[in-house]
Protein backbone atom coordinates (compact mmCIF):
# COMPACT_ATOMS: atom_id res chain seq x y z
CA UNK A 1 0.00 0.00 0.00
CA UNK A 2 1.74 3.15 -1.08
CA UNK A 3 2.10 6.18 1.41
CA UNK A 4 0.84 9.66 1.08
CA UNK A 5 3.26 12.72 1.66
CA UNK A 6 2.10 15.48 3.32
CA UNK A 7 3.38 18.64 2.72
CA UNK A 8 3.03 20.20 6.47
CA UNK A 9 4.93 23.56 4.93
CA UNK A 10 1.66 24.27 2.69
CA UNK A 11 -0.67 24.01 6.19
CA UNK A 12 1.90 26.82 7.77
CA UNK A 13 1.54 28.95 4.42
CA UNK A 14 -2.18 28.62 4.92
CA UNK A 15 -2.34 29.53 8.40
CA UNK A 16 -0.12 32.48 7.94
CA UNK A 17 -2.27 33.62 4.75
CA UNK A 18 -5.88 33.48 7.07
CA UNK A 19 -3.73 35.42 9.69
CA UNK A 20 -2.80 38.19 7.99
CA UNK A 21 -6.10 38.80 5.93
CA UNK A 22 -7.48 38.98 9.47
CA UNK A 23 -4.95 41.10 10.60
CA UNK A 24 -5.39 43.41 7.64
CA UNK A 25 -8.97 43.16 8.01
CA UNK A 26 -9.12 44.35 11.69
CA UNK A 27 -7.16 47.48 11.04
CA UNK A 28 -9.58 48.26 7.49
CA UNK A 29 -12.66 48.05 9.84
CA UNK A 30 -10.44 50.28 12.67
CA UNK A 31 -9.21 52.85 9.63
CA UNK A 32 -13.22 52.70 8.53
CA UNK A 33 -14.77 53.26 11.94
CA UNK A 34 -12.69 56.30 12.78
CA UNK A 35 -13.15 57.77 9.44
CA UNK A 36 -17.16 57.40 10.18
CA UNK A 37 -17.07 58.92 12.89
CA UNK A 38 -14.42 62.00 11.96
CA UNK A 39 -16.76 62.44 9.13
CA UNK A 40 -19.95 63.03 11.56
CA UNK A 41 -17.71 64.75 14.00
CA UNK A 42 -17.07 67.55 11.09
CA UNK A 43 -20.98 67.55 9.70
CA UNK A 44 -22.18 68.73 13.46
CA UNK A 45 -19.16 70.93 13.25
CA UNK A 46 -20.32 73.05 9.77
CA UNK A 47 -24.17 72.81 11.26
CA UNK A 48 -23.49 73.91 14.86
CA UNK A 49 -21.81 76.58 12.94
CA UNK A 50 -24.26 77.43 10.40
CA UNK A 51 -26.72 77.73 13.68
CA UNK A 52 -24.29 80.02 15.52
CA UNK A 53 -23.83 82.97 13.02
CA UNK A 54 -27.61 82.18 11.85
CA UNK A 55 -28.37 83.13 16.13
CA UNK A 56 -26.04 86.09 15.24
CA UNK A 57 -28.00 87.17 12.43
CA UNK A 58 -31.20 87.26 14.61
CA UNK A 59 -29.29 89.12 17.66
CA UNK A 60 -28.39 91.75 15.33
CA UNK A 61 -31.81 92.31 13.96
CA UNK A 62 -33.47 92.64 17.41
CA UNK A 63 -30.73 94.85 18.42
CA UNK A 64 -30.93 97.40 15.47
CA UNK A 65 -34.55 97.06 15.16
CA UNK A 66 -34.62 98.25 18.98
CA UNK A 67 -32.05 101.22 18.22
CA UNK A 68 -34.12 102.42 15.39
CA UNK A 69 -37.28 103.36 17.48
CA UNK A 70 -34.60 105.37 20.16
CA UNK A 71 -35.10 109.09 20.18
CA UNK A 72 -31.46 111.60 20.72
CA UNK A 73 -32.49 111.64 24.88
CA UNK A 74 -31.93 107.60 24.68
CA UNK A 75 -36.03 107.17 24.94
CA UNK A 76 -37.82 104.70 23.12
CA UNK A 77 -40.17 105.83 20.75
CA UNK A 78 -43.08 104.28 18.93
CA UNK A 79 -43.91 102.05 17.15
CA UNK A 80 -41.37 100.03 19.10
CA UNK A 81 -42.25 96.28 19.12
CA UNK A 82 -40.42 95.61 22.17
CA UNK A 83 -42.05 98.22 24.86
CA UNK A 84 -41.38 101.72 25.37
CA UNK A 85 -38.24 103.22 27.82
CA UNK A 86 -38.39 106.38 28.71
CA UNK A 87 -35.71 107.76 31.27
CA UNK A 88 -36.06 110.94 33.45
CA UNK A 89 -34.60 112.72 37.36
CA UNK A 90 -37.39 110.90 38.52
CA UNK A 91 -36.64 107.12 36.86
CA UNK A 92 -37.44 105.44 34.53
CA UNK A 93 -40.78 104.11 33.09
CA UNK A 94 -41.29 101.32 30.57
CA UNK A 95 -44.69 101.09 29.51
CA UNK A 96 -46.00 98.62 26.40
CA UNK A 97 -45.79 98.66 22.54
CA UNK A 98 -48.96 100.78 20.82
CA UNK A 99 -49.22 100.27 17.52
CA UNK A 100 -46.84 97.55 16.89
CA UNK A 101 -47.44 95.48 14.35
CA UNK A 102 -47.10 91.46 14.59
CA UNK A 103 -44.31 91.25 12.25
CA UNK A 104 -40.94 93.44 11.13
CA UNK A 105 -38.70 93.02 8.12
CA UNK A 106 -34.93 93.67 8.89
CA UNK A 107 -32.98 94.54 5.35
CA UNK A 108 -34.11 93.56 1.63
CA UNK A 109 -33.37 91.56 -0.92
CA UNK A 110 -31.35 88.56 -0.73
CA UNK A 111 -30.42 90.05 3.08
CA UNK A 112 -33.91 89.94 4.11
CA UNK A 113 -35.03 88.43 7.61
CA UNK A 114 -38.66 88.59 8.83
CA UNK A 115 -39.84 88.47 12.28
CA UNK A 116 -43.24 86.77 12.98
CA UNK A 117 -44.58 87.47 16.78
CA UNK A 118 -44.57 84.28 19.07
CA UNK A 119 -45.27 86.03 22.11
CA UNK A 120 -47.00 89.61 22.17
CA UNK A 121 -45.46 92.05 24.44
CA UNK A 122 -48.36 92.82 27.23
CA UNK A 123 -48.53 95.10 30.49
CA UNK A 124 -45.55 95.24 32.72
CA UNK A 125 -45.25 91.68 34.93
CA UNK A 126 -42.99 89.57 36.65
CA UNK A 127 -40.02 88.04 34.88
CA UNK A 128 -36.92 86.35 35.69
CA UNK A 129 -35.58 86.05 38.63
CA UNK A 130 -36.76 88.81 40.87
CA UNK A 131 -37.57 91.24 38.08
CA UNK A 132 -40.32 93.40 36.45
CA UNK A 133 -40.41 94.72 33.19
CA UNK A 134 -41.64 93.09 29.57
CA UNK A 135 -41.07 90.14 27.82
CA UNK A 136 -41.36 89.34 24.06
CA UNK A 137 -40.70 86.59 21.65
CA UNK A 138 -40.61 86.69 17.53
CA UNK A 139 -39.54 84.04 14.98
CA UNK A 140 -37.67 84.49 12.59
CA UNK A 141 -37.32 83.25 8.79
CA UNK A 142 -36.22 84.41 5.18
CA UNK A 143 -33.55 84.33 2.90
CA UNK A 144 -30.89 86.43 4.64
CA UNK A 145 -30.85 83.24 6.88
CA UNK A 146 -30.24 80.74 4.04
CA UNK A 147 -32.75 78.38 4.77
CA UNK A 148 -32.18 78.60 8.42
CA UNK A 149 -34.44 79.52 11.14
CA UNK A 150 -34.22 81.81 14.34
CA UNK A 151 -35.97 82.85 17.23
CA UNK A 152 -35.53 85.68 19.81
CA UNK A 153 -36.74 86.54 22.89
CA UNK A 154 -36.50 90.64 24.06
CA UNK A 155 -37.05 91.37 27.52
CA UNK A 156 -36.85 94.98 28.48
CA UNK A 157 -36.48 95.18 33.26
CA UNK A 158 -38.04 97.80 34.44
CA UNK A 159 -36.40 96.72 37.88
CA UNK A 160 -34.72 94.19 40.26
CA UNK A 161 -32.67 91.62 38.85
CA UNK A 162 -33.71 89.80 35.74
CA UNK A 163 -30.78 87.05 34.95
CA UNK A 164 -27.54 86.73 36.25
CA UNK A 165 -25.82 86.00 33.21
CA UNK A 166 -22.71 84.56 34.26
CA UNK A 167 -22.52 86.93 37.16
CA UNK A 168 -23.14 85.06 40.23
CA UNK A 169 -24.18 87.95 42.46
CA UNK A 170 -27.21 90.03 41.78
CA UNK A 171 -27.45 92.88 39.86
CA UNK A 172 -29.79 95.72 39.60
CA UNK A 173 -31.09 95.18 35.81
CA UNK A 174 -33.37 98.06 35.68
CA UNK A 175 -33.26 99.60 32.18
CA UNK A 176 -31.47 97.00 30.64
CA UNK A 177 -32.55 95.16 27.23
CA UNK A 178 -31.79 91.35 27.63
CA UNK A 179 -31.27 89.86 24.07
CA UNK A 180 -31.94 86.32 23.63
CA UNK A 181 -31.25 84.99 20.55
CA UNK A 182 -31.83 80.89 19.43
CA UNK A 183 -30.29 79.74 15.81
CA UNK A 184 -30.99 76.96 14.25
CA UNK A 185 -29.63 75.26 11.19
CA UNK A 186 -33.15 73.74 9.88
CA UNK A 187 -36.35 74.90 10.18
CA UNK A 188 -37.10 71.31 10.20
CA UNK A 189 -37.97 70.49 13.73
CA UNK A 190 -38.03 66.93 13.70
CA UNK A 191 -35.03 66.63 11.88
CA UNK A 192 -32.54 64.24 13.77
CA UNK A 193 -29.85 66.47 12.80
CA UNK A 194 -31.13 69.83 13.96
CA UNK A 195 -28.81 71.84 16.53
CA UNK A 196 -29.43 74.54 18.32
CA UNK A 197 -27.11 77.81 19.39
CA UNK A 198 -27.81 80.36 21.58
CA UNK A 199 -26.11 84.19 22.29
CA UNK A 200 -27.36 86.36 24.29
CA UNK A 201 -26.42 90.37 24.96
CA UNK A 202 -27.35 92.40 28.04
CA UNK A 203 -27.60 96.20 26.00
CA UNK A 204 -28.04 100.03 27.21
């Protein structure tokens, strides 16, 4: 009965070929994983972004829309949509919007950004943290936002202390405009991918 050879050196070329496809392998899926996730890592970069100069945008239009309706004595005048300063040796008095209309345009054209009233300035009231004055809220659209949305939120303290912000101690808000501004990079609010920025200014 003849005898069969076995080549044992083809078995060792075998294992060491199944090795180092595996080997190979494992650092392909390693390379692949971290690319993934660099890749997502820069997307929510460029939209946090977008959402951060598109809260800009909206800061800037409540701020100059605000300055517009101020008088040469630093007294608001009307038809302000955010409420009515007016400073004197006696103090101050803030009283509410009259004839303000729901909505404002800020620039034209291409730069054009619309505000659409969410929350109608009403009588003086409580706000904040120990604070009195008037608080407002607008949304805002068009296409000096490319396709992004915004909204902003104006209070105006006719006294105590409002909002910290950042402080720690308390501070004596009265006359101040607080400036909240949200920015979003989709007006799609169910999209998994939406982000949200916020800035905020204390002004006068």
């Amino acid at each position: 009965m003849p005898l069969i050879e076995i080549n044992k050196k083809q078995g060792v070329v075998l294992l060491y070929a199944v090795l180092m496809v595996s080997i190979v392998l494992t650092i392909s899926l390693s390379l692949m994983n971290i690319t993934y996730k660099q890749i997502i890592l820069t997307a929510v970069g460029r939209e946090s972004q977008i959402a951060h100069f598109t809260a800009l945008s909206a800061l800037d239009c409540a701020y100059f829309t605000d300055r517009s309706f101020r008088d040469n004595n630093g007294d608001d005048t009307s038809p302000n949509p955010f409420g009515k300063f007016t400073f004197s040796e006696s103090g101050v008095t803030l009283d509410p919007p009259t004839g303000n209309s729901p909505t404002f345009p800020c620039a034209s054209g291409a730069s054009l950004i619309d505000a659409q009233m969410d929350l109608a300035p009403g009588a003086v009231s409580s706000i904040g943290l120990s604070a009195t004055g008037i608080a407002s809220r607008y949304k805002m659209t068009g296409p000096g936002l490319i396709g992004s949305c915004a909204t902003i939120e104006v209070v105006k303290v006719l006294s105590g202390d409002f909002d910290d912000f950042g402080e720690g101690v308390s501070v004596n808000d009265v006359g101040k405009v607080m400036t909240t501004a949200y920015g979003y990079n989709t007006c799609d609010v169910a999209s998994p991918r939406r982000v949200e920025r916020r800035v905020r200014v204390r002004s006068r």
